[in-house]
N, C-alpha and C. Protein backbone atom coordinates (compact mmCIF):
# COMPACT_ATOMS: atom_id res chain seq x y z
N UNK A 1 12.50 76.94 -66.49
CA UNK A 1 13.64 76.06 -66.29
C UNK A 1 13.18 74.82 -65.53
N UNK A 2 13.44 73.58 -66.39
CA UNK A 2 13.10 72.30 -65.48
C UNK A 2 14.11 71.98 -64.29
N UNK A 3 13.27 71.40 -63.46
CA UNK A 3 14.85 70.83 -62.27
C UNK A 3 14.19 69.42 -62.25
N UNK A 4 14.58 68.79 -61.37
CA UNK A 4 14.71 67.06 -60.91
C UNK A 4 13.93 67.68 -59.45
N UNK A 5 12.95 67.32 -59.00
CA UNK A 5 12.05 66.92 -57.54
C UNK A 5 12.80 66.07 -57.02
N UNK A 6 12.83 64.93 -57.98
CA UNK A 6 12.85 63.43 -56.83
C UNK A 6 13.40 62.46 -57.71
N UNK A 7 14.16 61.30 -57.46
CA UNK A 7 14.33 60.40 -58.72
C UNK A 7 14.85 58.99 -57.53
N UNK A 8 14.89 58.03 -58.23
CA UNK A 8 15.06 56.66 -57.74
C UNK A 8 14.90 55.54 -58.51
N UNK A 9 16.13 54.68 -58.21
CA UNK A 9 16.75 53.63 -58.83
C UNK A 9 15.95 52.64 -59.24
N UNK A 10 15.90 52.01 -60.40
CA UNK A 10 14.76 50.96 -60.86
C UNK A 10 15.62 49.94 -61.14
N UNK A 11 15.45 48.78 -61.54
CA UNK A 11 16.38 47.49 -62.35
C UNK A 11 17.07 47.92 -63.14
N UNK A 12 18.00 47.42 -63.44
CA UNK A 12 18.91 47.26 -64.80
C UNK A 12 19.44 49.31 -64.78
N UNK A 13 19.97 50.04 -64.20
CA UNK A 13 20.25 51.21 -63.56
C UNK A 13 19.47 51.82 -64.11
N UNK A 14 18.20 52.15 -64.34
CA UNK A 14 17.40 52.84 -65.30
C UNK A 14 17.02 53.94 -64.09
N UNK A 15 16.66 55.22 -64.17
CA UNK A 15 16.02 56.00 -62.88
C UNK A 15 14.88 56.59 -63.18
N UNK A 16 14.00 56.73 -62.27
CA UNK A 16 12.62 57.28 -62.30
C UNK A 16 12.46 58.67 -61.99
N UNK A 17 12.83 59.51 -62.79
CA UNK A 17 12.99 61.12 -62.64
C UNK A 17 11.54 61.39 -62.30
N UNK A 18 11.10 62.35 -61.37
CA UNK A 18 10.18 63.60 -61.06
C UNK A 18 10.80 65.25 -61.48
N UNK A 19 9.69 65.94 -62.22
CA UNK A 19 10.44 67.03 -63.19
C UNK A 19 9.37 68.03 -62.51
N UNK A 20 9.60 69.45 -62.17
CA UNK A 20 9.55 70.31 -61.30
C UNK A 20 7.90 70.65 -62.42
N UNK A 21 7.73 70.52 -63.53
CA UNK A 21 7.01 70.85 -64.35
C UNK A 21 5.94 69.66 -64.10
N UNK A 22 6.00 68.94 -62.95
CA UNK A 22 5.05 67.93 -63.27
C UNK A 22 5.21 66.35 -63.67
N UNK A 23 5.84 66.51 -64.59
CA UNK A 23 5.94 65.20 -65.39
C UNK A 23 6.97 64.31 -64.74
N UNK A 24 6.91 62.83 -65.09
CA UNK A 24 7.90 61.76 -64.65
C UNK A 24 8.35 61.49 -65.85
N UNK A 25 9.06 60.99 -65.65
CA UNK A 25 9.76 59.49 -66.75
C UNK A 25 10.62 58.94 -66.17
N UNK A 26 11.33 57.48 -67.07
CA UNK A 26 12.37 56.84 -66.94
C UNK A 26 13.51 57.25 -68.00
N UNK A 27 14.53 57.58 -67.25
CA UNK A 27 15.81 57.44 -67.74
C UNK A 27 16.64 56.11 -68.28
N UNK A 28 16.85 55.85 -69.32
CA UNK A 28 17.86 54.63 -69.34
C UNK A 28 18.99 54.65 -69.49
N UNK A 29 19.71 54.86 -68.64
CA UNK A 29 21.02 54.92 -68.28
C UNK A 29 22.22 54.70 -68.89
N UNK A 30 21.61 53.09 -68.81
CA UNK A 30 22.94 51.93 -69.40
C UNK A 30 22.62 52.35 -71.29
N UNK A 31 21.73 52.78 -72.04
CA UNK A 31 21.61 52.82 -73.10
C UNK A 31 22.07 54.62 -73.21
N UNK A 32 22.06 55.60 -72.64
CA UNK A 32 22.54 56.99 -72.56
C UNK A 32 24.32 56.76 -72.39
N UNK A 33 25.19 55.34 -71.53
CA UNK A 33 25.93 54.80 -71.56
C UNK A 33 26.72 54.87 -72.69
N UNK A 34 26.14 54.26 -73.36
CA UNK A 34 26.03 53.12 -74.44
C UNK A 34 26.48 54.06 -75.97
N UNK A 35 25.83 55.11 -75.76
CA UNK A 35 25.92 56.31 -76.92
C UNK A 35 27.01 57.62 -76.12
N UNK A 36 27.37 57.72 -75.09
CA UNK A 36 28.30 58.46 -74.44
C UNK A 36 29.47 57.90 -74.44
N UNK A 37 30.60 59.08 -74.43
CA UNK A 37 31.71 58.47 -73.60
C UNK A 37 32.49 59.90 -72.54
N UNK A 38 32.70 59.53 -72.23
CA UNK A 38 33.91 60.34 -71.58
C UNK A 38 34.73 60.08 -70.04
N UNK A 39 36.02 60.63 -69.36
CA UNK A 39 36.32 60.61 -68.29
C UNK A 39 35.25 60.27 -67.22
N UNK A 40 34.60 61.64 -67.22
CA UNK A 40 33.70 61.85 -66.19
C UNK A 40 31.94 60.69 -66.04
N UNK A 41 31.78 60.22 -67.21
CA UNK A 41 30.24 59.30 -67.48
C UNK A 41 31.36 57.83 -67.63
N UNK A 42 32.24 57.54 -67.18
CA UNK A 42 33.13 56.11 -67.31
C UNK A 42 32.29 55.24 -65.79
N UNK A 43 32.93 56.03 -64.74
CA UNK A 43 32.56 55.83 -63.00
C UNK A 43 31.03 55.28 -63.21
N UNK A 44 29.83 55.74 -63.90
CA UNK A 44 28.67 55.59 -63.69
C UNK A 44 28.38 54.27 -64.31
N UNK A 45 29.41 53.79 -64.79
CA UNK A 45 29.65 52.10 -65.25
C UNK A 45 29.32 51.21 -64.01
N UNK A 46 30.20 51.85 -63.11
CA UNK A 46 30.62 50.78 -61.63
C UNK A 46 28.56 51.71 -60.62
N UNK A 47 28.06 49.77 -60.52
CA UNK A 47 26.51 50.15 -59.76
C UNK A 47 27.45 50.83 -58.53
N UNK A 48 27.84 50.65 -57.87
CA UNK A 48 28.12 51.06 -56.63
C UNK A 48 28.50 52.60 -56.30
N UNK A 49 29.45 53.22 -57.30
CA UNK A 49 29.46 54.93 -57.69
C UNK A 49 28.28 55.27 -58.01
N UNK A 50 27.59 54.44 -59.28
CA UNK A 50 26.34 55.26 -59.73
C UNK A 50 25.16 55.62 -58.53
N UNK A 51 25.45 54.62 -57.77
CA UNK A 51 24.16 54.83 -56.50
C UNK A 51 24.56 55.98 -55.43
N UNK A 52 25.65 56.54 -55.71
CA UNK A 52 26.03 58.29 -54.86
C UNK A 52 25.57 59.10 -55.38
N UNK A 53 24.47 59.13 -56.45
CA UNK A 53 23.89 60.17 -56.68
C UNK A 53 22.91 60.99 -55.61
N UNK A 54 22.82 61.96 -56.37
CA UNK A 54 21.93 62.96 -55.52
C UNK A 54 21.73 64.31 -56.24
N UNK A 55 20.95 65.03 -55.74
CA UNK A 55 19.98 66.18 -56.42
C UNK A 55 20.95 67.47 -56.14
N UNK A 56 21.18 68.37 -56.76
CA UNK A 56 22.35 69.42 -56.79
C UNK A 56 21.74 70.55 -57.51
N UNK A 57 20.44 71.52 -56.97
CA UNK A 57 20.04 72.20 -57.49
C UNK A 57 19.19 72.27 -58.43
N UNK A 58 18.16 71.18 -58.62
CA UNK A 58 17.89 70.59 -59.47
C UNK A 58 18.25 69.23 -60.47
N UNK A 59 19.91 69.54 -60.45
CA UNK A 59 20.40 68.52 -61.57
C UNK A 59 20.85 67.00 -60.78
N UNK A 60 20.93 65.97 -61.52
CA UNK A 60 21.07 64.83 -61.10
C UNK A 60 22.57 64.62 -61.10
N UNK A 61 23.20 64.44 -59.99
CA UNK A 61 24.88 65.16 -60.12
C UNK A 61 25.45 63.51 -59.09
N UNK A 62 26.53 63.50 -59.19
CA UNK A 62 27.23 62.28 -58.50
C UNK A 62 28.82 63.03 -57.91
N UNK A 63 29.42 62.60 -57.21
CA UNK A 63 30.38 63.36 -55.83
C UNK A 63 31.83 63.95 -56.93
N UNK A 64 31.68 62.92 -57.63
CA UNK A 64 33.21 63.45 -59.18
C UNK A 64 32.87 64.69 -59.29
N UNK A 65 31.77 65.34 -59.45
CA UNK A 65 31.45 66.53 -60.31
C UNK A 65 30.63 66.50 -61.77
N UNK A 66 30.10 65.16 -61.94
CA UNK A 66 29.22 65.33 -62.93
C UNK A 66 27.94 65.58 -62.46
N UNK A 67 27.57 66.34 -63.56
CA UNK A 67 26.39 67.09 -63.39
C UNK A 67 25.03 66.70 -64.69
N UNK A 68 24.31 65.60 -64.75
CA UNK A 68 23.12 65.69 -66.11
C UNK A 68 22.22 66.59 -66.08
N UNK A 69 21.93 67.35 -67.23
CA UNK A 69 21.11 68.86 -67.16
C UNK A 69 19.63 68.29 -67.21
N UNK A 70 18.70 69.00 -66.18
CA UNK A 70 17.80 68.36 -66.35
C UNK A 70 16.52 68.35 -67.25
N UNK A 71 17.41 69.91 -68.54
CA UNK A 71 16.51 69.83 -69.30
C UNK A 71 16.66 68.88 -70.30
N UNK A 72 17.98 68.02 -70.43
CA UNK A 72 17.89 67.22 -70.93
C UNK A 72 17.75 66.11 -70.71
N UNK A 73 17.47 65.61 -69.46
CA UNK A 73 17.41 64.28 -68.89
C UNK A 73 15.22 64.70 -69.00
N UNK A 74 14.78 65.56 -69.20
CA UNK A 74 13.54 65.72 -69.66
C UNK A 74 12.76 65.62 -70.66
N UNK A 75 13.67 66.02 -71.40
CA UNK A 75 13.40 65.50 -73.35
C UNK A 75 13.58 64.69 -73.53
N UNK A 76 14.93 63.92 -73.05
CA UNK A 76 15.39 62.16 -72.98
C UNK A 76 13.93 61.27 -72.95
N UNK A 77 13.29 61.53 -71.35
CA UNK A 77 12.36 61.20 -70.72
C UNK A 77 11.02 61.26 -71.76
N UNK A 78 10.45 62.47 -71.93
CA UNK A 78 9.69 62.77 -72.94
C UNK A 78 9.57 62.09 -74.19
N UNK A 79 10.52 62.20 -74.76
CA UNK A 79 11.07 61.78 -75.81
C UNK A 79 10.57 60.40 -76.18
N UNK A 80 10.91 59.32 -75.08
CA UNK A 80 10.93 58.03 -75.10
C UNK A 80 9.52 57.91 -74.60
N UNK A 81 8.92 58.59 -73.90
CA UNK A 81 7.33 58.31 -73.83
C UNK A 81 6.26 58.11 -74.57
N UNK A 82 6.95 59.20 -75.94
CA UNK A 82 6.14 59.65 -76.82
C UNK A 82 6.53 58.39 -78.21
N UNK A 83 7.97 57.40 -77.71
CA UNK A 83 7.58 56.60 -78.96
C UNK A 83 6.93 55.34 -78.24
């Protein structure tokens, strides 16, 4: 099971995940945005909510109660490395 180590804010809200397995990547946010919708991923619009994040057992979670899984914020990561 992957978790989140460590992560931190880059330009344009993109984040720099550390993955318990080792590996880094960048997240892009505003483009994960962009292809989402819902109630709960609306708030992560406004920079100022999105920057209350914090680490919740591994997962990259913000004070509402959302929670991004970090095996998928890993494949995301992966994913985009590999094109």
């Amino acid at each position: 099971m992957i978790k989140i180590l460590s992560f931190h804010f880059l330009e344009n809200n993109h984040l720099f995940l550390e993955f318990s397995d080792g590996s880094k990547g960048i997240f892009d946010l505003p483009a994960y945005l962009a292809k989402k919708q819902g109630p709960l991923l609306e708030p992560l619009k406004d920079e100022g909510f999105l920057k209350r994040a914090f680490l919740d057992a591994g997962a990259l979670s913000w004070p509402h109660g959302l929670e991004l899984s970090p095996d998928r914020l890993h494949e995301l990561t992966q994913k985009q490395q590999a094109a």
